[in-house]
C-alpha atoms as a PDB file:
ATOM      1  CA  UNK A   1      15.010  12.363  -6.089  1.00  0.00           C
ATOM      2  CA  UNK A   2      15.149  15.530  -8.788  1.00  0.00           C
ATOM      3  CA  UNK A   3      15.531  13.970 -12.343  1.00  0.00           C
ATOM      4  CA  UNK A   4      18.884  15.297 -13.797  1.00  0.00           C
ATOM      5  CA  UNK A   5      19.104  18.112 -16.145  1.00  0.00           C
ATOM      6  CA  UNK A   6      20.567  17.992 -19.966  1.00  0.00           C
ATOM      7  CA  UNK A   7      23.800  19.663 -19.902  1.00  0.00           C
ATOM      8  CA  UNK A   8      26.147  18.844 -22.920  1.00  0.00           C
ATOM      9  CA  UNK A   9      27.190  15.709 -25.049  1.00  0.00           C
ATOM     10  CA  UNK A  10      31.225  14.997 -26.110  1.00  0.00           C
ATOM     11  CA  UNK A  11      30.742  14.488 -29.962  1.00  0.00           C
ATOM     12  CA  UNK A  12      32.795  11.364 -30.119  1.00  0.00           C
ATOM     13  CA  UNK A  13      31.133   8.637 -32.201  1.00  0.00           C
ATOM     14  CA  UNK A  14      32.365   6.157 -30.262  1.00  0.00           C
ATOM     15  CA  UNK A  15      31.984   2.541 -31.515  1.00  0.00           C
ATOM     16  CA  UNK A  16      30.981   0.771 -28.049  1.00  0.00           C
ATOM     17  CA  UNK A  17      31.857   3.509 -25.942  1.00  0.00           C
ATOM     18  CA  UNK A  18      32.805   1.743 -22.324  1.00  0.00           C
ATOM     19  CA  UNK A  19      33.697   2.289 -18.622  1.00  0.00           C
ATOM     20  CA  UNK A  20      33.786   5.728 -18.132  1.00  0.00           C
ATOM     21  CA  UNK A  21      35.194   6.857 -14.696  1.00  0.00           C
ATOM     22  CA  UNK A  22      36.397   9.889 -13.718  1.00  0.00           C
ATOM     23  CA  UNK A  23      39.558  10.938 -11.884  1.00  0.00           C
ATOM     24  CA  UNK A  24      39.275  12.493  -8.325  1.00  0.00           C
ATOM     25  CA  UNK A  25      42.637  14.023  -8.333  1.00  0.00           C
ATOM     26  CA  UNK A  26      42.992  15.030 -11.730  1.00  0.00           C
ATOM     27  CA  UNK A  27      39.580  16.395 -12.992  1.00  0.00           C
ATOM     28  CA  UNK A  28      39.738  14.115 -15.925  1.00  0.00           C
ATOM     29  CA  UNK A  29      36.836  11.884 -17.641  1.00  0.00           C
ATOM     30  CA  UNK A  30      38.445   8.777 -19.106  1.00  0.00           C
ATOM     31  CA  UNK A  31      36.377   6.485 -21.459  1.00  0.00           C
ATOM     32  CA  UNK A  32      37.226   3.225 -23.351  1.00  0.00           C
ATOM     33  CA  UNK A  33      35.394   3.063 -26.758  1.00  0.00           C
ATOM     34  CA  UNK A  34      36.291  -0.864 -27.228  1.00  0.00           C
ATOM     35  CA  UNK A  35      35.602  -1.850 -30.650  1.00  0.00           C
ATOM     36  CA  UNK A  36      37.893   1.020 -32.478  1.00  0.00           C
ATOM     37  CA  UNK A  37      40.634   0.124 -29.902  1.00  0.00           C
ATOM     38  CA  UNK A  38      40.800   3.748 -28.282  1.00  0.00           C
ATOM     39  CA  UNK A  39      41.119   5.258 -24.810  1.00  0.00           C
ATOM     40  CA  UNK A  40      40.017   8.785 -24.126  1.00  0.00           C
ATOM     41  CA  UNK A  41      40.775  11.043 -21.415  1.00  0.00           C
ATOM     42  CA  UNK A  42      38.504  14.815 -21.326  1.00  0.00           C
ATOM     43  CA  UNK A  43      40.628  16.848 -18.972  1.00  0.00           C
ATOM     44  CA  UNK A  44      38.142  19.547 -17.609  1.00  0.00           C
ATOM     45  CA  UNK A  45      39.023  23.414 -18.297  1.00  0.00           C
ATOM     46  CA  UNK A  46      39.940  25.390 -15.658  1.00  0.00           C
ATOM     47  CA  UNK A  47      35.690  26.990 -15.973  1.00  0.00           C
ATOM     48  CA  UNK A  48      35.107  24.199 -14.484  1.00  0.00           C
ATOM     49  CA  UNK A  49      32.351  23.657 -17.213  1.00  0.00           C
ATOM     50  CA  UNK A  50      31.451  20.686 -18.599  1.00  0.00           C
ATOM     51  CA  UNK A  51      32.044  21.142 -22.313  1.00  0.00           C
ATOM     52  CA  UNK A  52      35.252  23.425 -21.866  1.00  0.00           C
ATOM     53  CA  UNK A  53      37.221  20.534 -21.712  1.00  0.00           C
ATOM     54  CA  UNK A  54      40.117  19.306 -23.949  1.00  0.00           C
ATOM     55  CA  UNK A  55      39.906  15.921 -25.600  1.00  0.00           C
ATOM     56  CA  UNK A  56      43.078  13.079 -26.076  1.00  0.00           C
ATOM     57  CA  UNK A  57      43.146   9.557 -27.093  1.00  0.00           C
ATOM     58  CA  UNK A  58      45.545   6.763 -27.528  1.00  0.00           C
ATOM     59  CA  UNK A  59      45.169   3.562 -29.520  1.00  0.00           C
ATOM     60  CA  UNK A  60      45.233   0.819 -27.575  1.00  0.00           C
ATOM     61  CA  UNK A  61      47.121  -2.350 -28.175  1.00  0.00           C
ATOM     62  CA  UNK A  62      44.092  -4.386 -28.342  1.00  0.00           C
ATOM     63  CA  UNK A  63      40.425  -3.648 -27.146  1.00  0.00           C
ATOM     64  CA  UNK A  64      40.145  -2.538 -23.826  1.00  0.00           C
ATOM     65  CA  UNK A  65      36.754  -3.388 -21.869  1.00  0.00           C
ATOM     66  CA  UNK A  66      37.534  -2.099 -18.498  1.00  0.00           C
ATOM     67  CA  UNK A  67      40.285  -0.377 -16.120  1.00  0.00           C
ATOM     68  CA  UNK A  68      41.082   1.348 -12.918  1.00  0.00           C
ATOM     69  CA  UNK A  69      43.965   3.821 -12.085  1.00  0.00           C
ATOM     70  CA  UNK A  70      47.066   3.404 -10.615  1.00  0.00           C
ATOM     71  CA  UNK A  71      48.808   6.008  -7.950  1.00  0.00           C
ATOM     72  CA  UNK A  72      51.322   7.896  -8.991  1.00  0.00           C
ATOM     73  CA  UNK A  73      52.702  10.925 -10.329  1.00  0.00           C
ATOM     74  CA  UNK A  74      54.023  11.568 -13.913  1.00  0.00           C
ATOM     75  CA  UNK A  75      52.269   9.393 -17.003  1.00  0.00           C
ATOM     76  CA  UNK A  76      48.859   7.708 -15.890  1.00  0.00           C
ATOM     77  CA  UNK A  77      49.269   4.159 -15.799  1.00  0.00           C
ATOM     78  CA  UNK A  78      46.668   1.582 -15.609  1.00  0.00           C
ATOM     79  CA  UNK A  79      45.639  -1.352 -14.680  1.00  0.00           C
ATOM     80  CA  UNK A  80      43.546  -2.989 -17.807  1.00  0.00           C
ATOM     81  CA  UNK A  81      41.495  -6.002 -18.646  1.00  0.00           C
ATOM     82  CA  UNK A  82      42.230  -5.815 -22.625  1.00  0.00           C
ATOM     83  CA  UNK A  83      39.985  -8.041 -24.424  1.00  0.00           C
ATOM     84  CA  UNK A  84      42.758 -11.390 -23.822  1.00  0.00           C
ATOM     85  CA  UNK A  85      43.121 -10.439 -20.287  1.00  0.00           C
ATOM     86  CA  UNK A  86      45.146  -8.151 -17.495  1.00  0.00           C
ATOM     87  CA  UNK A  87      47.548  -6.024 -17.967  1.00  0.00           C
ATOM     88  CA  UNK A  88      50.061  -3.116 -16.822  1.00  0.00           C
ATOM     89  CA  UNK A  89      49.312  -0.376 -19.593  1.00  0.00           C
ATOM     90  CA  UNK A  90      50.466   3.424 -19.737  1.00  0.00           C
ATOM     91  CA  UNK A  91      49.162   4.994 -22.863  1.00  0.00           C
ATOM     92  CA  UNK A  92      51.553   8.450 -22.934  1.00  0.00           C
ATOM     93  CA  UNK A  93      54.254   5.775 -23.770  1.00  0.00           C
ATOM     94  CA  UNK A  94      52.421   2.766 -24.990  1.00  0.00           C
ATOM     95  CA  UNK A  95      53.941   0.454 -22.456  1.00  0.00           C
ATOM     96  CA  UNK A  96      51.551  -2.513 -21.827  1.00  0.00           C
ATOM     97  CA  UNK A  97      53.404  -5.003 -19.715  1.00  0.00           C
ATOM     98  CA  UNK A  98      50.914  -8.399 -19.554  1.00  0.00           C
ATOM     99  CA  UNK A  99      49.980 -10.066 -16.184  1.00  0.00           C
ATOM    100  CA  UNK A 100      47.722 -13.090 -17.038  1.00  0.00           C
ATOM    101  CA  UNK A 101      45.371 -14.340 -19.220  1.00  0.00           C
ATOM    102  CA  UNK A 102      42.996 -16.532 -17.597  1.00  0.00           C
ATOM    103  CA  UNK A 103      40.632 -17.614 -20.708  1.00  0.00           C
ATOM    104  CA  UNK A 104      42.915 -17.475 -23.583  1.00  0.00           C
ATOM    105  CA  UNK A 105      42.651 -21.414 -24.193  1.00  0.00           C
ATOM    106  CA  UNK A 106      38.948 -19.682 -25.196  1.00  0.00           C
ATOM    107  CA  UNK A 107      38.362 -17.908 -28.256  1.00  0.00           C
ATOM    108  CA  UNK A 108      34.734 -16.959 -28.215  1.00  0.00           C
ATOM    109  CA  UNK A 109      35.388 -15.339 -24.805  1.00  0.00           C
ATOM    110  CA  UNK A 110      36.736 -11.561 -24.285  1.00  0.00           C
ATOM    111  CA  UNK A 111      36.823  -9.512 -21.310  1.00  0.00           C
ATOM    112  CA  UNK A 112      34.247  -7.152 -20.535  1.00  0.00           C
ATOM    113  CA  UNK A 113      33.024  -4.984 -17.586  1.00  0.00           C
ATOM    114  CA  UNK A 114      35.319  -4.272 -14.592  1.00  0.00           C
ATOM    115  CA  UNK A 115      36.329  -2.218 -11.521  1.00  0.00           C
ATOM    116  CA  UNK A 116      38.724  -1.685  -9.031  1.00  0.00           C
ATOM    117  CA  UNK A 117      37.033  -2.199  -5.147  1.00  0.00           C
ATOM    118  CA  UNK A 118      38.148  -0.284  -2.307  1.00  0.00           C
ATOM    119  CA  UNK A 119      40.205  -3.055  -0.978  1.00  0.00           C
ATOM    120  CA  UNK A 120      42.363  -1.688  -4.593  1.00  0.00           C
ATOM    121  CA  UNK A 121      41.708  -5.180  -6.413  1.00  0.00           C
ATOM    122  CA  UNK A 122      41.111  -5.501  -9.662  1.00  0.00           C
ATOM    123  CA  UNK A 123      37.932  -7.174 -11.053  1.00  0.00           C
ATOM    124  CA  UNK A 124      36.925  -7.809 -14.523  1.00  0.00           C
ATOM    125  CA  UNK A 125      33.974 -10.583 -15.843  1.00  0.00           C
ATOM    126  CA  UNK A 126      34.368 -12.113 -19.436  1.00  0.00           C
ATOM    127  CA  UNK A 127      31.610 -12.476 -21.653  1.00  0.00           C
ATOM    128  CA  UNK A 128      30.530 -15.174 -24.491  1.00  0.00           C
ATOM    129  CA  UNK A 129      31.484 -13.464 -27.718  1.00  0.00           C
ATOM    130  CA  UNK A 130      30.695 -15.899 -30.279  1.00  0.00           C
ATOM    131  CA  UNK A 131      28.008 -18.218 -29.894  1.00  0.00           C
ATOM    132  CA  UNK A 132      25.373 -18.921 -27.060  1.00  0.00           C
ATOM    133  CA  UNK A 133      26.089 -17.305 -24.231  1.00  0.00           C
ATOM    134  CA  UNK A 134      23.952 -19.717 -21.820  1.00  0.00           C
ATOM    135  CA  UNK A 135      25.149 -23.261 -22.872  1.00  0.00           C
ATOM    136  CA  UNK A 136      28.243 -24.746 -21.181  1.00  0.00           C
ATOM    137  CA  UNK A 137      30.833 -23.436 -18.448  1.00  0.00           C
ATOM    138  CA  UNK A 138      29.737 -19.718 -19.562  1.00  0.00           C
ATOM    139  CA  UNK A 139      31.789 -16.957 -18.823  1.00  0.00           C
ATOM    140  CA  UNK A 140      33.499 -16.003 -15.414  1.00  0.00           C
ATOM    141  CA  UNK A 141      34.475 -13.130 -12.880  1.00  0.00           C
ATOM    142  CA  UNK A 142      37.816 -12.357 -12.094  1.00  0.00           C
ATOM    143  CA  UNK A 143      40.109 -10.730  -9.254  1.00  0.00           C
ATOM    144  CA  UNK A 144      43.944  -9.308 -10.091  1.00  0.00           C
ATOM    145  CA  UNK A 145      45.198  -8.364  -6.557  1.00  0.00           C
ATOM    146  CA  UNK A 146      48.546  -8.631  -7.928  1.00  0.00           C
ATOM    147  CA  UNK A 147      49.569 -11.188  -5.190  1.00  0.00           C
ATOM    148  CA  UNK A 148      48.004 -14.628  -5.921  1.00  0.00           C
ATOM    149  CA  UNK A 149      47.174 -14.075  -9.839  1.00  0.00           C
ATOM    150  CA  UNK A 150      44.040 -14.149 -11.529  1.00  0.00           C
ATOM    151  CA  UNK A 151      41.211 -15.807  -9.338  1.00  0.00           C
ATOM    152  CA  UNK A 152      38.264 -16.852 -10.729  1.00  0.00           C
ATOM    153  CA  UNK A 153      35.365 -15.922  -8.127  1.00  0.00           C
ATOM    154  CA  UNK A 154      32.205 -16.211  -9.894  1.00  0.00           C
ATOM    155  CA  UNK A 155      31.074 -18.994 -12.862  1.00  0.00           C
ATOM    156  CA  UNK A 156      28.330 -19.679 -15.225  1.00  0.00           C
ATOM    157  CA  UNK A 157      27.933 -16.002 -16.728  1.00  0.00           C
ATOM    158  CA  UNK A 158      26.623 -15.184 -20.164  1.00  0.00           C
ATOM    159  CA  UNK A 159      27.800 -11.605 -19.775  1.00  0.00           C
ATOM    160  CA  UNK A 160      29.260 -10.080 -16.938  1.00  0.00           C
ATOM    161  CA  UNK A 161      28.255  -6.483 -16.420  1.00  0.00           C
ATOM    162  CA  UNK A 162      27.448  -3.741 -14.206  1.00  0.00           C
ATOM    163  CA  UNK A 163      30.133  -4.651 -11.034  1.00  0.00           C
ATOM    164  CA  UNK A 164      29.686  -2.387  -8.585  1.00  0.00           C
ATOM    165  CA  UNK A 165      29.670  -2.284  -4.393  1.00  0.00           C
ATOM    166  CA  UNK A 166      27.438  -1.017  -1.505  1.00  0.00           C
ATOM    167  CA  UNK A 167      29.175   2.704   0.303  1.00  0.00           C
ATOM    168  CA  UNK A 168      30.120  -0.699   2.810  1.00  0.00           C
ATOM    169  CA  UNK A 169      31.130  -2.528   0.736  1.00  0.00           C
ATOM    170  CA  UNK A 170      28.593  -5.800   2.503  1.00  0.00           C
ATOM    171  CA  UNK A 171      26.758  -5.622  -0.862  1.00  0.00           C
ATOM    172  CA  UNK A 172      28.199  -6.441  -4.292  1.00  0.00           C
ATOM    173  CA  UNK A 173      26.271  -5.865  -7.477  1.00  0.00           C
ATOM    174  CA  UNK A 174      26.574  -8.235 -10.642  1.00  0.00           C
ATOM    175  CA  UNK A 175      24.736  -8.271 -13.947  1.00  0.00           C
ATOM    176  CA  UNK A 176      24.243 -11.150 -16.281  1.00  0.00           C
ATOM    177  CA  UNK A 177      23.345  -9.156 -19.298  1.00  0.00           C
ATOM    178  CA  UNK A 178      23.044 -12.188 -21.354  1.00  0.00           C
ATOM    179  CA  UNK A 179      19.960 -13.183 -19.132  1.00  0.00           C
ATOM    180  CA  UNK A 180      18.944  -9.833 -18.360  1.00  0.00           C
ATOM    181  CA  UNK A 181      18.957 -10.326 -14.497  1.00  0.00           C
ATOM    182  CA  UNK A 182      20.649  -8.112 -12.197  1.00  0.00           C
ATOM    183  CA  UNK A 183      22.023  -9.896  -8.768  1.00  0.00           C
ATOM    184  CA  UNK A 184      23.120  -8.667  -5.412  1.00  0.00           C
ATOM    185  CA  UNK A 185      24.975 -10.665  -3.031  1.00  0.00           C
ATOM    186  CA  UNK A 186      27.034 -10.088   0.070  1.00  0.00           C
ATOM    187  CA  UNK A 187      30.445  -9.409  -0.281  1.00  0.00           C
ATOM    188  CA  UNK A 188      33.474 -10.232   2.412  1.00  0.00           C
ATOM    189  CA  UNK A 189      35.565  -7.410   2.020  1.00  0.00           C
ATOM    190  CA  UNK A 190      38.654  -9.016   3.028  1.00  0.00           C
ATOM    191  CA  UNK A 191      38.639 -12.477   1.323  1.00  0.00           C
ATOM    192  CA  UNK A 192      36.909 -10.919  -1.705  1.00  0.00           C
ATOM    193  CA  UNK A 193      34.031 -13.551  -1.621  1.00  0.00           C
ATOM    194  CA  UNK A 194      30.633 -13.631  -2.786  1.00  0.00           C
ATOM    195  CA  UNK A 195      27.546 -15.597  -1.279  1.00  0.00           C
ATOM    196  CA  UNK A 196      23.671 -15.327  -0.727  1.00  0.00           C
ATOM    197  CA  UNK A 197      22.921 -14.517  -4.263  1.00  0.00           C
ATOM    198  CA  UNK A 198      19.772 -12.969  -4.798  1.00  0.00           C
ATOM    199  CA  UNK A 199      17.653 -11.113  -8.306  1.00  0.00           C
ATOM    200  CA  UNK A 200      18.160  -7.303  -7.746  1.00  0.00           C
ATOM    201  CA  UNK A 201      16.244  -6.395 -10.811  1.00  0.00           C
ATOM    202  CA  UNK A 202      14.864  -7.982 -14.054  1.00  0.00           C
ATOM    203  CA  UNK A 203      15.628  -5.982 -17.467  1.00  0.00           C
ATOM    204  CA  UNK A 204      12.794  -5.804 -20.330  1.00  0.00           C
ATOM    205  CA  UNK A 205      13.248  -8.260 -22.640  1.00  0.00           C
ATOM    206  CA  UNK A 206      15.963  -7.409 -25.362  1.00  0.00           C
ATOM    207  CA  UNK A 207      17.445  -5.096 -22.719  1.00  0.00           C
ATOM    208  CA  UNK A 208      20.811  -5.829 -20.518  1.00  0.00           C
ATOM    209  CA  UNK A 209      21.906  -4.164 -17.861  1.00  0.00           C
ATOM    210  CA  UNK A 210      25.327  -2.692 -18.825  1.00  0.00           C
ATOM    211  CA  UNK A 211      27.413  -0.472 -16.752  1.00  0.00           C
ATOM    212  CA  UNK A 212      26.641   1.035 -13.611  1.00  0.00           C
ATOM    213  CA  UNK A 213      27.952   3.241 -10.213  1.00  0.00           C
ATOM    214  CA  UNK A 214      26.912   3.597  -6.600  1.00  0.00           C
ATOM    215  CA  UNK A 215      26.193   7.293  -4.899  1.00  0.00           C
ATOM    216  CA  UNK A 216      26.915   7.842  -1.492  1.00  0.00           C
ATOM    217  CA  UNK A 217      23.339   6.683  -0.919  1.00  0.00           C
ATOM    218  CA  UNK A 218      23.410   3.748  -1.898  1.00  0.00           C
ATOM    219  CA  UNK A 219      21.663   3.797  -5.096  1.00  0.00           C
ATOM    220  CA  UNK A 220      23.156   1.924  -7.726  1.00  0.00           C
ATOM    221  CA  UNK A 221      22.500   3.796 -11.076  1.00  0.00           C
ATOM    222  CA  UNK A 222      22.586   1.520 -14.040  1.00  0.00           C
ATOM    223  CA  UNK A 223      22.361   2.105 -17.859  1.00  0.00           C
ATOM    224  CA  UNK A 224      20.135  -0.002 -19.869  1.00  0.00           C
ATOM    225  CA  UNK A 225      21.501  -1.011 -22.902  1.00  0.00           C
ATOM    226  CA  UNK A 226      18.849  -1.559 -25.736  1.00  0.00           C
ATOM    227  CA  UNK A 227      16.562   0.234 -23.634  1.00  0.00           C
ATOM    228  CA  UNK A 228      17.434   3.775 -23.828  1.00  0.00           C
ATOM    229  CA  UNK A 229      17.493   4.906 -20.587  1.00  0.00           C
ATOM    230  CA  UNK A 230      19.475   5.270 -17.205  1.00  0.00           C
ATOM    231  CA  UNK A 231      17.757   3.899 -14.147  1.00  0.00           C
ATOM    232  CA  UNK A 232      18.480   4.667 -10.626  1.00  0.00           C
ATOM    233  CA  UNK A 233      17.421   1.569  -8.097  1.00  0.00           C
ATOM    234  CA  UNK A 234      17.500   1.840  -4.300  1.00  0.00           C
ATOM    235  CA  UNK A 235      19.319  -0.939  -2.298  1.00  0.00           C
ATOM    236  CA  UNK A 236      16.175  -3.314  -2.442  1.00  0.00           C
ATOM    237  CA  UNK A 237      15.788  -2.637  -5.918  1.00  0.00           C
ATOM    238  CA  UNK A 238      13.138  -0.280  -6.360  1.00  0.00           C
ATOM    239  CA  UNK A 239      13.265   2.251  -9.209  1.00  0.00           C
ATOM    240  CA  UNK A 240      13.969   5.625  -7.669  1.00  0.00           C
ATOM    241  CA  UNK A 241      14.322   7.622 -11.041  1.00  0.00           C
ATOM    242  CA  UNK A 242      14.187   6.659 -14.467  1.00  0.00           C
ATOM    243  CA  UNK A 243      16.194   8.911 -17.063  1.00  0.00           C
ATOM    244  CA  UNK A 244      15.487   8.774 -20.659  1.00  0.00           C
ATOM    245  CA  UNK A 245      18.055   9.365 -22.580  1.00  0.00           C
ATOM    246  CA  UNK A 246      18.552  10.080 -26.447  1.00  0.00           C
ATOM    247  CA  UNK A 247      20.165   6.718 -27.565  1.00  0.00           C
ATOM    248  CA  UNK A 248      18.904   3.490 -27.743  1.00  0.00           C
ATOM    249  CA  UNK A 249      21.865   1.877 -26.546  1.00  0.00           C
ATOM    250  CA  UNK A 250      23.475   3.606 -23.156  1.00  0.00           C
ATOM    251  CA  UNK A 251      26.359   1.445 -22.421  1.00  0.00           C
ATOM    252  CA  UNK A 252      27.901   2.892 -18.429  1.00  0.00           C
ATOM    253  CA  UNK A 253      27.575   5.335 -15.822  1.00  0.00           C
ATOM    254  CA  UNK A 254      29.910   7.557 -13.995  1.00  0.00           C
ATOM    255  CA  UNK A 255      28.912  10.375 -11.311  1.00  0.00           C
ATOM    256  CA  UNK A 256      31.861  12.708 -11.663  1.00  0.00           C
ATOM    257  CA  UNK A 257      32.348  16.789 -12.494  1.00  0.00           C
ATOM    258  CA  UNK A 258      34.215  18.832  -9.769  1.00  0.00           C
ATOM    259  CA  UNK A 259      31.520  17.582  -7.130  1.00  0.00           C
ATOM    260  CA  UNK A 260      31.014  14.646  -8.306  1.00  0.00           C
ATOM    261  CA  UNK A 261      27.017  15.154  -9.309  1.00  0.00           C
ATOM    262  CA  UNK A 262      27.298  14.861 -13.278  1.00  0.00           C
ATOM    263  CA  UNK A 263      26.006  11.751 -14.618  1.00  0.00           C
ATOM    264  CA  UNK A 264      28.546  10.848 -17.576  1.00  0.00           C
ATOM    265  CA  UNK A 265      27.046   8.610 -19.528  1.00  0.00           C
ATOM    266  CA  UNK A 266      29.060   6.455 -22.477  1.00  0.00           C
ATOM    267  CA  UNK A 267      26.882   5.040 -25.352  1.00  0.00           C
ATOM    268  CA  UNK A 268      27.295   2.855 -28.532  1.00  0.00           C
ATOM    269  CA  UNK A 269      26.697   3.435 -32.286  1.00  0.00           C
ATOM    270  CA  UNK A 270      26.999  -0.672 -32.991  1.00  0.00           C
ATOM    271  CA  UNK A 271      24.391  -2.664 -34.819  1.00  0.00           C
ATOM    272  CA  UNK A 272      22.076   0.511 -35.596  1.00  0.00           C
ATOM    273  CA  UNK A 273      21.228   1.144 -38.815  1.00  0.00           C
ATOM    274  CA  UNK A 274      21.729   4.058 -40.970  1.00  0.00           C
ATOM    275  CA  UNK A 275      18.140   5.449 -40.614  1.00  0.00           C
ATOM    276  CA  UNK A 276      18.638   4.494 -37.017  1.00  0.00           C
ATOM    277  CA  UNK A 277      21.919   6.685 -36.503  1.00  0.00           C
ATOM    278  CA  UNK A 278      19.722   9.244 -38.260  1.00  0.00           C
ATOM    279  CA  UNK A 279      17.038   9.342 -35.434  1.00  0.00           C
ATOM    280  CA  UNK A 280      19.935   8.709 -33.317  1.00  0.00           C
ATOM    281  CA  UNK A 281      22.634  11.990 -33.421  1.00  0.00           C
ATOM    282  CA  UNK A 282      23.795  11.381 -30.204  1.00  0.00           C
ATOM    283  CA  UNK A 283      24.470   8.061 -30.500  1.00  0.00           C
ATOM    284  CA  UNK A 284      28.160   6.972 -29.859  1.00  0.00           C
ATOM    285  CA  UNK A 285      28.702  10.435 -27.615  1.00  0.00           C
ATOM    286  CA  UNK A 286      29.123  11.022 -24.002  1.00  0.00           C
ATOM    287  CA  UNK A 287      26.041  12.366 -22.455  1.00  0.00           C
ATOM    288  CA  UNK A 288      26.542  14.692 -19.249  1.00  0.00           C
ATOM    289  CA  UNK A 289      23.550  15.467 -17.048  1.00  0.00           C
ATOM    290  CA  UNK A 290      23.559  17.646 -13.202  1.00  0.00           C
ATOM    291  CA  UNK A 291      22.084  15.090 -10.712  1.00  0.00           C
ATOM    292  CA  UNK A 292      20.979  16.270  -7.415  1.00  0.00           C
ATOM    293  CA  UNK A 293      22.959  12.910  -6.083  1.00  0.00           C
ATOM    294  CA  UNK A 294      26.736  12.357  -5.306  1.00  0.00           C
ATOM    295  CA  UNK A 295      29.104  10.150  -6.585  1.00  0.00           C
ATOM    296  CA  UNK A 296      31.713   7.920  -4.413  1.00  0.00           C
ATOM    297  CA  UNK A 297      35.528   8.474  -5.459  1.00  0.00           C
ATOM    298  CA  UNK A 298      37.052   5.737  -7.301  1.00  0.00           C
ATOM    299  CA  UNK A 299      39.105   3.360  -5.654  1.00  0.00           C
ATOM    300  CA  UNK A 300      42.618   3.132  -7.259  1.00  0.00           C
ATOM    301  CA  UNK A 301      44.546  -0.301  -7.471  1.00  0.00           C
ATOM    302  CA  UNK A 302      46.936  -1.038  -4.979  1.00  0.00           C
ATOM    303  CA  UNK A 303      47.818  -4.567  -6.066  1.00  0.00           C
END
């Protein structure tokens, strides 16, 4: 596997920039930065180049950790796991309509990482805020199909991270940042459920795991947060490629671009110091590299 080539940043300063994906249909890069409360969409110029793009954002009601789209044409609407819980949310016209909010009866706890599966459910994991993040229940991961409510699937998380599934979806990927352990488990497609947990990968201590994607390999390409680089790891773990990157604190992954072969990475300028930012310009941007790999469509919700 080719390591992947520089090609521009998006000079956006982002806060805790957040679940980047990018829109098959549309040739848009959305983003989430989730501390300043803003969405972003980069709608790519008609060059086809990466940096000829023109830039929007919304602010968002409250902090948005994660989304997925919705079909349709007209306004972009989305499904969202704000920082209370789901909701119904089209940002041309500010219209959040709220579906549930499974942990509100806990403070400490927010929503975090999340993704829509190919079965076009919605999944988001919560994450221990405030306080220890490994005593007591813990966080837990969540399913919105729209029929049945919120289901809690998974229990006992510090920080839920990274979801992501196999091309076959027989495999489902699931970080616990806040233990710095990376799990794989096999996934039933059509209940949704998860069994035969088993460690994936181990992060360096003082690294998490944070956001991550699948190619059409197989590969699941992670970003290590804290440790300032992307790494690519086969299906039984291995490290296939290792990308530095110019930040300490890569926070998700998207392949994307017109062929779906641009890594799009979003980062974070939180907690770093000023003489940290200053060995740090890119920090808080969007990096964009060419892979030689290609990225799987997202899966849009169908709840």
């Amino acid at each position: 596997m080719r390591q992947p080539q520089w090609l521009c940043s998006l000079p956006v300063h982002n806060t805790l920039g957040e679940n980047v994906l990018w829109h098959p249909h549309r040739a848009e890069l959305w983003w989430t930065d989730i501390h300043s409360r803003r969405l972003y969409r980069y709608a790519l110029g008609s060059g086809a180049e990466p940096a000829s793009g023109t830039l929007t954002h919304w602010q968002t009601p409250e902090r948005l950790a994660a989304f997925g789209f919705v079909p349709g044409d007209g306004a972009q609407t989305l499904i969202a796991a704000f920082d209370r819980g789901f909701a119904l949310y089209t940002p041309d016209t500010a219209e959040c309509h709220w579906l549930a909010q499974p942990e509100a009866h806990l403070p400490n706890h927010r929503f975090n990482d999340g993704k829509v599966d190919r079965q076009g459910r919605f999944w988001a994991g919560t994450m221990v805020e405030r306080g220890d993040p490994l005593v007591g229940e813990g966080a837990a991961l969540y399913c919105w199909s729209g029929a049945s409510g919120a289901q809690r699937h998974l229990q006992g998380l510090g920080v839920s991270n990274g979801l992501s599934w196999s091309p076959d979806s027989r495999t489902a990927y699931l970080s616990d940042s806040a233990r710095g352990v990376y799990y794989a488990y096999d996934f039933d497609a059509p209940s949704g459920r998860f069994s035969n947990r088993r460690v994936l990968a181990l992060a360096p201590e003082g690294v998490g795991h944070d956001g991550a994607c699948v190619d059409t390999q197989g590969n699941l390409w992670s970003a290590h947060f804290g440790g300032g680089r992307v790494v690519c790891y086969a299906p039984d773990g291995e490290e296939r490629l290792v990308l530095d990157v110019p930040v300490s604190q890569p926070t998700c992954v998207a392949l994307g671009g017109p062929d779906l072969s641009w890594l799009c990475i979003t980062t974070a300028r939180e907690n770093l110091s000023e003489s940290q930012l200053a060995k740090e310009p890119e920090a808080g941007n969007v990096l964009i590299y060419q892979t030689g790999a290609k990225g799987l469509p997202v899966d849009f919700f169908r709840g």
